[in-house]
Protein backbone atom coordinates (compact mmCIF):
# COMPACT_ATOMS: atom_id res chain seq x y z
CA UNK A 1 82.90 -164.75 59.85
CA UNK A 2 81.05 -161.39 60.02
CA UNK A 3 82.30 -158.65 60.66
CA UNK A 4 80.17 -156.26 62.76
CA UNK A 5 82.13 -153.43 62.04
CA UNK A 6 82.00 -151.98 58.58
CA UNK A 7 80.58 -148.72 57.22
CA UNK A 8 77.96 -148.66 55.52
CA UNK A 9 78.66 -148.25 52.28
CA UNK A 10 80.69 -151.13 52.55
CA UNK A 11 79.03 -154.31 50.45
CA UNK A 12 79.29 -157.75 51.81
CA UNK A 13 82.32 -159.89 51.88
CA UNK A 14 80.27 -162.37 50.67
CA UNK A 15 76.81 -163.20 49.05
CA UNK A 16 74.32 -162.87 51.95
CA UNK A 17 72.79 -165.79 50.86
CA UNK A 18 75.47 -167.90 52.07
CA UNK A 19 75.21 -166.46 55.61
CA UNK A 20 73.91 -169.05 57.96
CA UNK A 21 69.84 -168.31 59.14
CA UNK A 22 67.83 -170.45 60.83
CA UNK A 23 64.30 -169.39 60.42
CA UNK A 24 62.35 -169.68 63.86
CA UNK A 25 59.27 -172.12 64.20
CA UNK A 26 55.99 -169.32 64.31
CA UNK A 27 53.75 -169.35 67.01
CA UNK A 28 49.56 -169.90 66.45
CA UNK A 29 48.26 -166.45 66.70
CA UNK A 30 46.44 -167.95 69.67
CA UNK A 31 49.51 -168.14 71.64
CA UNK A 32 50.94 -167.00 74.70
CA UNK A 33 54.02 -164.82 73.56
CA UNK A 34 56.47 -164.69 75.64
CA UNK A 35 57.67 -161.45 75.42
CA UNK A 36 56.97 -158.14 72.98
CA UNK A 37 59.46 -159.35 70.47
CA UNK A 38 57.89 -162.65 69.53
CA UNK A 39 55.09 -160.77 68.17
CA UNK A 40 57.33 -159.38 65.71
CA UNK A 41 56.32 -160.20 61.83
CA UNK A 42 52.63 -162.20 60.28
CA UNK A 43 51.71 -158.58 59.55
CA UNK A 44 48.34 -158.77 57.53
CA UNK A 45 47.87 -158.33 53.68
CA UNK A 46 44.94 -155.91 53.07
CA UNK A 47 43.07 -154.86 49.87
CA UNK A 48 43.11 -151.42 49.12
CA UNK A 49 39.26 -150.92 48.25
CA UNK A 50 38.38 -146.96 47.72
CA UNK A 51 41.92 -145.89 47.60
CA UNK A 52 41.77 -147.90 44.16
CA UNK A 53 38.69 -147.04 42.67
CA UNK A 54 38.88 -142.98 43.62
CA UNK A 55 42.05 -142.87 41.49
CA UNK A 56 40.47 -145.38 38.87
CA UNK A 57 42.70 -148.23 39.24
CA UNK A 58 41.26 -151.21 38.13
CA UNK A 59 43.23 -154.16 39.68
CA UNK A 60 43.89 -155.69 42.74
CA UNK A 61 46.48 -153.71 45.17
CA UNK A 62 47.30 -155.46 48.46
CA UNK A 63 48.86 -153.67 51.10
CA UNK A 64 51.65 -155.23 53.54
CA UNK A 65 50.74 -153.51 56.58
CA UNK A 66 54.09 -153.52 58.46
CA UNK A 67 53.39 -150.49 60.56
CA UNK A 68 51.38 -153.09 62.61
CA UNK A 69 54.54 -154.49 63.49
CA UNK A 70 54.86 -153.75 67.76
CA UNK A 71 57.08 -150.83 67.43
CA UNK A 72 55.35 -149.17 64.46
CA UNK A 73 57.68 -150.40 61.42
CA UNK A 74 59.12 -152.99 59.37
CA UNK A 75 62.41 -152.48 61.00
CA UNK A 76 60.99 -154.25 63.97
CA UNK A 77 61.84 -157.48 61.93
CA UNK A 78 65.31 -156.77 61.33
CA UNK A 79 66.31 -155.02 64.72
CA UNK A 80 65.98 -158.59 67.09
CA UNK A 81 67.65 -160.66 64.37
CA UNK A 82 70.52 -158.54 64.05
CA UNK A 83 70.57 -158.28 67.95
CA UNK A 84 70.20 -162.21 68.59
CA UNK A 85 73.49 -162.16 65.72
CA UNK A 86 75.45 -160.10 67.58
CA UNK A 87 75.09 -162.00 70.84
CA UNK A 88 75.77 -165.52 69.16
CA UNK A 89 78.73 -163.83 67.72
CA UNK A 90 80.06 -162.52 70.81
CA UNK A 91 80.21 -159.22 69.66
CA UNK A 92 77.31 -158.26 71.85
CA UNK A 93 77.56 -158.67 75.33
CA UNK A 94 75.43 -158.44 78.73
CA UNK A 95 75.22 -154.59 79.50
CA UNK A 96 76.95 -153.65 76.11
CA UNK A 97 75.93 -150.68 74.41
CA UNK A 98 74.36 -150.39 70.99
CA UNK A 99 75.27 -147.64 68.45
CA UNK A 100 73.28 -146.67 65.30
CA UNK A 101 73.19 -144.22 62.70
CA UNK A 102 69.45 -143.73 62.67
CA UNK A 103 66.64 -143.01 64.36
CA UNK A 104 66.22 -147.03 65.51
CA UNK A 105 63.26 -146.81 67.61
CA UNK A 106 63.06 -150.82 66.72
CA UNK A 107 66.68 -151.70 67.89
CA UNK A 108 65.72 -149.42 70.67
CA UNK A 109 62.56 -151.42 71.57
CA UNK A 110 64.39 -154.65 71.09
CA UNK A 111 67.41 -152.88 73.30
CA UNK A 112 65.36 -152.20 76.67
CA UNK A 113 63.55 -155.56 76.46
CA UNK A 114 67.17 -157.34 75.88
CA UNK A 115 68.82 -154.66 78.55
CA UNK A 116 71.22 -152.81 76.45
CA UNK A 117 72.25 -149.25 76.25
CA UNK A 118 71.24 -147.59 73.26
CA UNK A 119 72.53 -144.66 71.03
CA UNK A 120 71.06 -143.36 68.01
CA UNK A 121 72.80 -141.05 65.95
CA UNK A 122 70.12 -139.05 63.92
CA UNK A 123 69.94 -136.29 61.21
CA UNK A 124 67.98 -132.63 62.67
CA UNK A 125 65.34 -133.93 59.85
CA UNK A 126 64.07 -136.56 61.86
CA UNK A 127 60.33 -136.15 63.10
CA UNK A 128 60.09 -134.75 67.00
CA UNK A 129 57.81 -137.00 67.59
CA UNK A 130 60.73 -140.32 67.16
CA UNK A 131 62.96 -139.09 69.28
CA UNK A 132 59.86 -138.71 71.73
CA UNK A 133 59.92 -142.40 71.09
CA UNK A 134 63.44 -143.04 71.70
CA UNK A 135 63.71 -141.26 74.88
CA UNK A 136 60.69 -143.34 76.39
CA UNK A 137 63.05 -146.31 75.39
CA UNK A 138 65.51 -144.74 77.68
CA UNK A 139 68.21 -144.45 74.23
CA UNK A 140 70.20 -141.35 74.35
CA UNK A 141 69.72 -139.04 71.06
CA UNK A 142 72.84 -137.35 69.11
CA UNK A 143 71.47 -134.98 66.27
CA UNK A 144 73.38 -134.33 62.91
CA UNK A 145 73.30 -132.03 60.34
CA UNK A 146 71.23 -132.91 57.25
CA UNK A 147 73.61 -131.76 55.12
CA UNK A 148 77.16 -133.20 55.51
CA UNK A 149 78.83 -135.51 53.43
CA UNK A 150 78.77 -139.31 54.39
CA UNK A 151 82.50 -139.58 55.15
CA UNK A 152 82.26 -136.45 57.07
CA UNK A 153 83.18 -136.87 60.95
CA UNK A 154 80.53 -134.28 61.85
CA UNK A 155 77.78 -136.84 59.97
CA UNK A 156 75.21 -139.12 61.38
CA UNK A 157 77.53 -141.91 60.38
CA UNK A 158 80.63 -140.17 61.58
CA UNK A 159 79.25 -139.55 64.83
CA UNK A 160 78.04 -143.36 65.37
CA UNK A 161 81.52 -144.28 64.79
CA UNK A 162 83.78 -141.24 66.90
CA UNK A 163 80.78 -142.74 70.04
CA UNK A 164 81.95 -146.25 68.98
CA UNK A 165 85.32 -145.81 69.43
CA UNK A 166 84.97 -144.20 72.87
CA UNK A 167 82.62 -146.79 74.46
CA UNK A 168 83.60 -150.09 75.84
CA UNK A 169 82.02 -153.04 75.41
CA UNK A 170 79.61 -151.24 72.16
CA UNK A 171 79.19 -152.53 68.71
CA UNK A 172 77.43 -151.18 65.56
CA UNK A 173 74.93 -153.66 64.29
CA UNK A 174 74.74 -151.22 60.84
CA UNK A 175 71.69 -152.43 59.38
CA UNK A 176 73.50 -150.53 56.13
CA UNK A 177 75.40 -153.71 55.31
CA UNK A 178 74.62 -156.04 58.16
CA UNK A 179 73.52 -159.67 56.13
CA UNK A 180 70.49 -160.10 58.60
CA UNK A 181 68.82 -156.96 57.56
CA UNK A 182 67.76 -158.63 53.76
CA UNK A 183 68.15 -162.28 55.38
CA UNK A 184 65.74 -161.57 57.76
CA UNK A 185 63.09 -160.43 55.00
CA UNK A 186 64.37 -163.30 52.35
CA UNK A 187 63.18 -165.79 54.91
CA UNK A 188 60.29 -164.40 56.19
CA UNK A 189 58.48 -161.27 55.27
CA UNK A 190 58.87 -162.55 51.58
CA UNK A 191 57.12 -166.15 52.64
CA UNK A 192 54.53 -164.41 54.43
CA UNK A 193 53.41 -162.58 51.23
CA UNK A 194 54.09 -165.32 48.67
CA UNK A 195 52.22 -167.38 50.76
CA UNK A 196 49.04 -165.11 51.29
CA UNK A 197 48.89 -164.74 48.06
CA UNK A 198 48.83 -167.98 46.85
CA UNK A 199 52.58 -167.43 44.67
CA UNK A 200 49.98 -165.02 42.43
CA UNK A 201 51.49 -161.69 42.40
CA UNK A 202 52.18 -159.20 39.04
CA UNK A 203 54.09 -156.76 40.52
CA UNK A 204 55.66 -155.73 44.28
CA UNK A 205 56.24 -152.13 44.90
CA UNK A 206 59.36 -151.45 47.82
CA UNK A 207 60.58 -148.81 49.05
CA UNK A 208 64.63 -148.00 48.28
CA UNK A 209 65.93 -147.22 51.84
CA UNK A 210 68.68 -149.18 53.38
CA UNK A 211 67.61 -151.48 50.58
CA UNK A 212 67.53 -154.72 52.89
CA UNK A 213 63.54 -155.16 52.27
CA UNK A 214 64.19 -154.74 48.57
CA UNK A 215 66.98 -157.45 48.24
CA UNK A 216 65.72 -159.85 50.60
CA UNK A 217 61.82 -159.81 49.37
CA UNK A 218 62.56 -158.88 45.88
CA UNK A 219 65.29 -162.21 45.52
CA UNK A 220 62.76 -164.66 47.06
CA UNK A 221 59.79 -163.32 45.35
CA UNK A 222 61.92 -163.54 42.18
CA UNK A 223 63.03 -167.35 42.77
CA UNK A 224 59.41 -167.98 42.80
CA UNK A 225 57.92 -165.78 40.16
CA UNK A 226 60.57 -164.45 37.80
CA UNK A 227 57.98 -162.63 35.69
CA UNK A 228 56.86 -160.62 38.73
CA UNK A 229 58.31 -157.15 38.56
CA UNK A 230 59.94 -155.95 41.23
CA UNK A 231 59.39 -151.61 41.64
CA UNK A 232 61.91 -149.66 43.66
CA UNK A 233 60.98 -146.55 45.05
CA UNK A 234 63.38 -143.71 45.51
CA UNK A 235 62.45 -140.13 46.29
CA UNK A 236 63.33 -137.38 44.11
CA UNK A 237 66.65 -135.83 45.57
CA UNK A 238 67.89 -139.13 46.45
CA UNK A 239 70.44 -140.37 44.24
CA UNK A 240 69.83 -144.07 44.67
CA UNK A 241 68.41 -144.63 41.32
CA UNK A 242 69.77 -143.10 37.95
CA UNK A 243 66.15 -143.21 35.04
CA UNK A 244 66.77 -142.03 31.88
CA UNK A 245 65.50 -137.99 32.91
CA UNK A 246 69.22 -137.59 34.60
CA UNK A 247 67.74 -133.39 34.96
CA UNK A 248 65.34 -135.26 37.41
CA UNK A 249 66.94 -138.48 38.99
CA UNK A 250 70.72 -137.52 39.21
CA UNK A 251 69.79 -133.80 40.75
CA UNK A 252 70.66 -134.35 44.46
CA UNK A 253 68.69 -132.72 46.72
CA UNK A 254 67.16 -132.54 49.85
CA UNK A 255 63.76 -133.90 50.97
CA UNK A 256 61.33 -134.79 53.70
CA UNK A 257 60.05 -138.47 53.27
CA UNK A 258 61.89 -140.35 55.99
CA UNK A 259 62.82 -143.63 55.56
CA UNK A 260 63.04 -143.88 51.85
CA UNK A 261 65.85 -142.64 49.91
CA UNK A 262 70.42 -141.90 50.34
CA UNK A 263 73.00 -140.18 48.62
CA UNK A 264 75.24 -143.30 48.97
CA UNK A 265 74.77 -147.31 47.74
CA UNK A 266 74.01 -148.99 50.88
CA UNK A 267 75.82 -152.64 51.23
CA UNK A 268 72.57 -154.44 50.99
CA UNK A 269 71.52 -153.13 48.07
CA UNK A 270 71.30 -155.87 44.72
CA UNK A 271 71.25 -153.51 42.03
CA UNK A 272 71.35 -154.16 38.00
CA UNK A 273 75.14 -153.09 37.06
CA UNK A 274 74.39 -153.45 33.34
CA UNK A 275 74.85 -150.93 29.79
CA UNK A 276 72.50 -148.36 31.50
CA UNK A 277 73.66 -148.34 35.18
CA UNK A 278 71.13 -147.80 37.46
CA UNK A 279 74.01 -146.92 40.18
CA UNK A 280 75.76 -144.00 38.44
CA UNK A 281 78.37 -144.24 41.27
CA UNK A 282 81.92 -145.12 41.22
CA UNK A 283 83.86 -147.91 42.60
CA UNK A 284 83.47 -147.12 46.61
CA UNK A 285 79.52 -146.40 46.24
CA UNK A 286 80.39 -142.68 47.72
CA UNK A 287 80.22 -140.79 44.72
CA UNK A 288 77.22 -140.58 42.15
CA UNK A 289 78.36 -137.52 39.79
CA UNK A 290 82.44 -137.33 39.40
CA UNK A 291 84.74 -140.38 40.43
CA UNK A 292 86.59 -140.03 43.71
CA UNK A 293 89.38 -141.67 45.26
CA UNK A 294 88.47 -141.86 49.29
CA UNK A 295 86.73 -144.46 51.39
CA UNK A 296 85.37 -143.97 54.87
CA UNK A 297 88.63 -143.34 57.49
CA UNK A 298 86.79 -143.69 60.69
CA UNK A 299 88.56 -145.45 63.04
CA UNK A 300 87.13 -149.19 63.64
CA UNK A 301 85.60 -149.14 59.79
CA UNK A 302 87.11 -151.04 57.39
CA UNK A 303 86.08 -150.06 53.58
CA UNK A 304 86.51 -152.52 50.64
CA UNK A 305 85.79 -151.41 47.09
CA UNK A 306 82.00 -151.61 46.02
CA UNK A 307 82.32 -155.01 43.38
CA UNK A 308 80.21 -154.55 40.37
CA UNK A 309 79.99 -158.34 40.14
CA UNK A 310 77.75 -158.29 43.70
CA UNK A 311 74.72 -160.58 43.68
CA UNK A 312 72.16 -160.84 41.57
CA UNK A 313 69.53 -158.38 39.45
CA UNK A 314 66.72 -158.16 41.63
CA UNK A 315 64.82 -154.52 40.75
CA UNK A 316 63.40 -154.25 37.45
CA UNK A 317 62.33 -150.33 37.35
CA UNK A 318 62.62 -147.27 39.25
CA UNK A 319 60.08 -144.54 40.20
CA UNK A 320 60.83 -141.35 41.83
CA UNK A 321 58.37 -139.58 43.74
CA UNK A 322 57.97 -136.11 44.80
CA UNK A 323 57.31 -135.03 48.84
CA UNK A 324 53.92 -133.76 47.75
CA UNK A 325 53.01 -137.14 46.10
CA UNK A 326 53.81 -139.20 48.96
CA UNK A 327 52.35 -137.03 51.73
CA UNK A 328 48.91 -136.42 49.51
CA UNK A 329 48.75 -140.15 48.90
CA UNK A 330 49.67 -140.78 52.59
CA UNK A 331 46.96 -138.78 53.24
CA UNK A 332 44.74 -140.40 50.98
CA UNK A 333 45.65 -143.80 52.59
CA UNK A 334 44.90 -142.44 56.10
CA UNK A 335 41.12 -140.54 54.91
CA UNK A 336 39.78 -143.57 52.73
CA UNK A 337 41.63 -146.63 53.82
CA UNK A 338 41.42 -145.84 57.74
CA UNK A 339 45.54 -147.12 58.29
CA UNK A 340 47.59 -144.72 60.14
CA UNK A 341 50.84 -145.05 57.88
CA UNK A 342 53.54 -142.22 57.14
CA UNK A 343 55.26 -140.82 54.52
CA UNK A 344 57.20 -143.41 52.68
CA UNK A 345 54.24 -145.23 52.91
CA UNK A 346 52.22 -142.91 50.91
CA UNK A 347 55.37 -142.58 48.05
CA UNK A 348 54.77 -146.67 48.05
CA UNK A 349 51.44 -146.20 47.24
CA UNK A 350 51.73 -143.47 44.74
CA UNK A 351 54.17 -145.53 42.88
CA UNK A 352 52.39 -148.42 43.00
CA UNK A 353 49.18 -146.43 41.04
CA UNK A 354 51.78 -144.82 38.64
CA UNK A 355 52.77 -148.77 37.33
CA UNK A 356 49.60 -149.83 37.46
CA UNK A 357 48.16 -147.08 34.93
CA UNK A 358 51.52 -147.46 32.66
CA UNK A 359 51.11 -151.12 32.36
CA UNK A 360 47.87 -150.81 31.90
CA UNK A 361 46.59 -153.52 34.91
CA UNK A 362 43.40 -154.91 34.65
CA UNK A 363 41.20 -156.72 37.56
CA UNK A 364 42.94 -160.23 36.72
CA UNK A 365 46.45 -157.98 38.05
CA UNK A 366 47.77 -158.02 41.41
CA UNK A 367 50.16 -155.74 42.93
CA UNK A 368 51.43 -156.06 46.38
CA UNK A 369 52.97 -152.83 48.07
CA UNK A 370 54.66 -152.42 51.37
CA UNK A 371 53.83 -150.20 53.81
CA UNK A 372 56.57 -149.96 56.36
CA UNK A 373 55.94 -147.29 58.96
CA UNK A 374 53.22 -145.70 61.02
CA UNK A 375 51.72 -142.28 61.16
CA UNK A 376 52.58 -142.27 64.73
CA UNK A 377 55.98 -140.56 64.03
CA UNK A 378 55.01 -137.54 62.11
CA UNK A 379 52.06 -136.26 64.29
């Protein structure tokens, strides 16, 4: 039984694996679609041509354009499975109200088609033009300092959860450590590519942001093609991944790339927990420097211990990327390539070109890199 209700640095109860999905029959792109949420997903695979050659890389780099998604992103995918969840569960019902710490312009899409409330709790960083978005989806907007700690009542997350507990019939679908959020790209977005592709791929680049694209592609791809490598992105001043410069990687700090990056484990997230621990956090996920003994009190959240036995190893390597790299690349991306992408998109990218150069690819290499979000956020 799920539990709708847990913070988000909260891991699963249980492998995710073993949570039931029943992938959905897909449509001939000839069809009627009955509704904006069946058009969700099949997002095209295109070669990146002068992108490539301008920065002399010699092999084959397919992008995964999921800004091409209806509502702009990748978490279009993940918002009407976790929805459709929630109402089989019962825990979402007719006229209920939907709470999120995030910006969620997909749950709020999938929210006014479905006729739900929606509230997203977002940090002041987040781009003008989303909650534009948002308020055109009729979702009501609570900002949050940048700034404060995760367990802090005054954060994003805090927030979500103080609205939570004063709002009937409401539920927090927390994509965090909600199963469907890597579920949802195990069994599809994952398919899509390996299938495209003919199961020939080198190397996938993903971005490190709730994590659930990175476990849930990264574990199928791997089933398939264990000598694939499998790149996680991380920005610098994140603290999601620990490299072996700790002056660089372990420095937390802010940044601007949205989308990509946390100063806490989310629940999703399969990480290596080997001799040179990627995670350099303790027990509860909360703390990367010195260990701590606290777990998120909010009323309604129930915290369990981070297990260092959780899943299996799906990264293989970490690359941090500066804000200038990803928005000069983004910008690259936009000028030669002609797709409207955003930020994380263009760290992606950059990261993608740093691999191929240190492993030396040649034209007989493919890399596949996902591009999650549009430029239509950030103008």
């Amino acid at each position: 039984m799920i539990n709708w209700n847990q913070p988000p640095t909260k891991p699963l109860k249980t492998n995710w694996k073993e949570t039931k999905f029943v992938p959905k029959i897909k449509k001939s792109k000839y069809s009627i679609y009955n509704g904006i949420l069946e058009t969700i997903g099949d997002t095209p695979l295109i070669r990146m041509n002068n992108i490539t050659k301008s920065n002399g890389i010699e092999c084959e780099i397919l992008g995964k354009c999921e800004f091409m998604n209806p509502g702009g992103s990748i978490k279009d995918r993940i918002a009407v499975e976790m929805i459709e969840a929630a109402e089989k569960s019962g825990k979402l019902k007719p006229g209920g109200t939907i709470i999120e710490p995030t910006s969620g312009i997909s749950l709020a899409m999938c929210a006014a088609y479905r006729g739900y409330k929606m509230v997203a709790t977002m940090q002041d960083k987040c781009s003008y033009e989303k909650e534009l978005v948002l308020k055109s989806l009729n979702c009501q907007i609570i900002r949050t300092p940048n700034d404060e700690p995760i367990d802090s009542p005054m954060s994003h997350i805090g927030k979500a959860w103080e609205i939570y507990n004063n709002t009937e019939n409401s539920v927090v679908l927390d994509q965090y450590s909600n199963p469907y959020n890597p579920l949802t790209h195990y069994h599809y977005t994952a398919l899509e590519i390996l299938e495209t592709c003919d199961y020939k791929i080198d190397m996938l680049v993903i971005g490190a942001g709730t994590c659930g694209s990175l476990t849930g592609i990264g574990s199928k791809v791997k089933e398939h093609l264990p000598n694939c490598k499998i790149i996680a992105v991380d920005p610098v001043g994140s603290t999601l991944a620990n490299l072996n410069d700790a002056s660089l990687s372990l420095q937390k700090g802010p940044f601007e790339v949205e989308g990509l990056g946390k100063h806490y484990k989310p629940g999703v997230c399969d990480s290596k927990n080997n001799k040179k621990n990627i995670f350099n956090c303790d027990e509860t996920g909360l703390n990367f420097k010195q260990p701590i003994n606290k777990t998120l009190n909010f009323k309604g959240c129930k915290t369990n211990k981070w297990s260092k036995k959780f899943n299996e190893i799906v990264m293989d390597e970490w690359v941090k990327v500066e804000d200038k790299d990803s928005f000069l690349t983004a910008r690259q991306l936009i000028c030669q390539e002609g797709l409207l992408i955003g930020g994380s998109s263009g760290a992606i990218m950059w990261a993608a070109m740093e691999m191929a150069k240190k492993y030396k690819y040649s034209k007989k290499n493919r890399i596949v890199v996902i591009l999650p979000d549009s430029i239509r956020n950030y103008l």
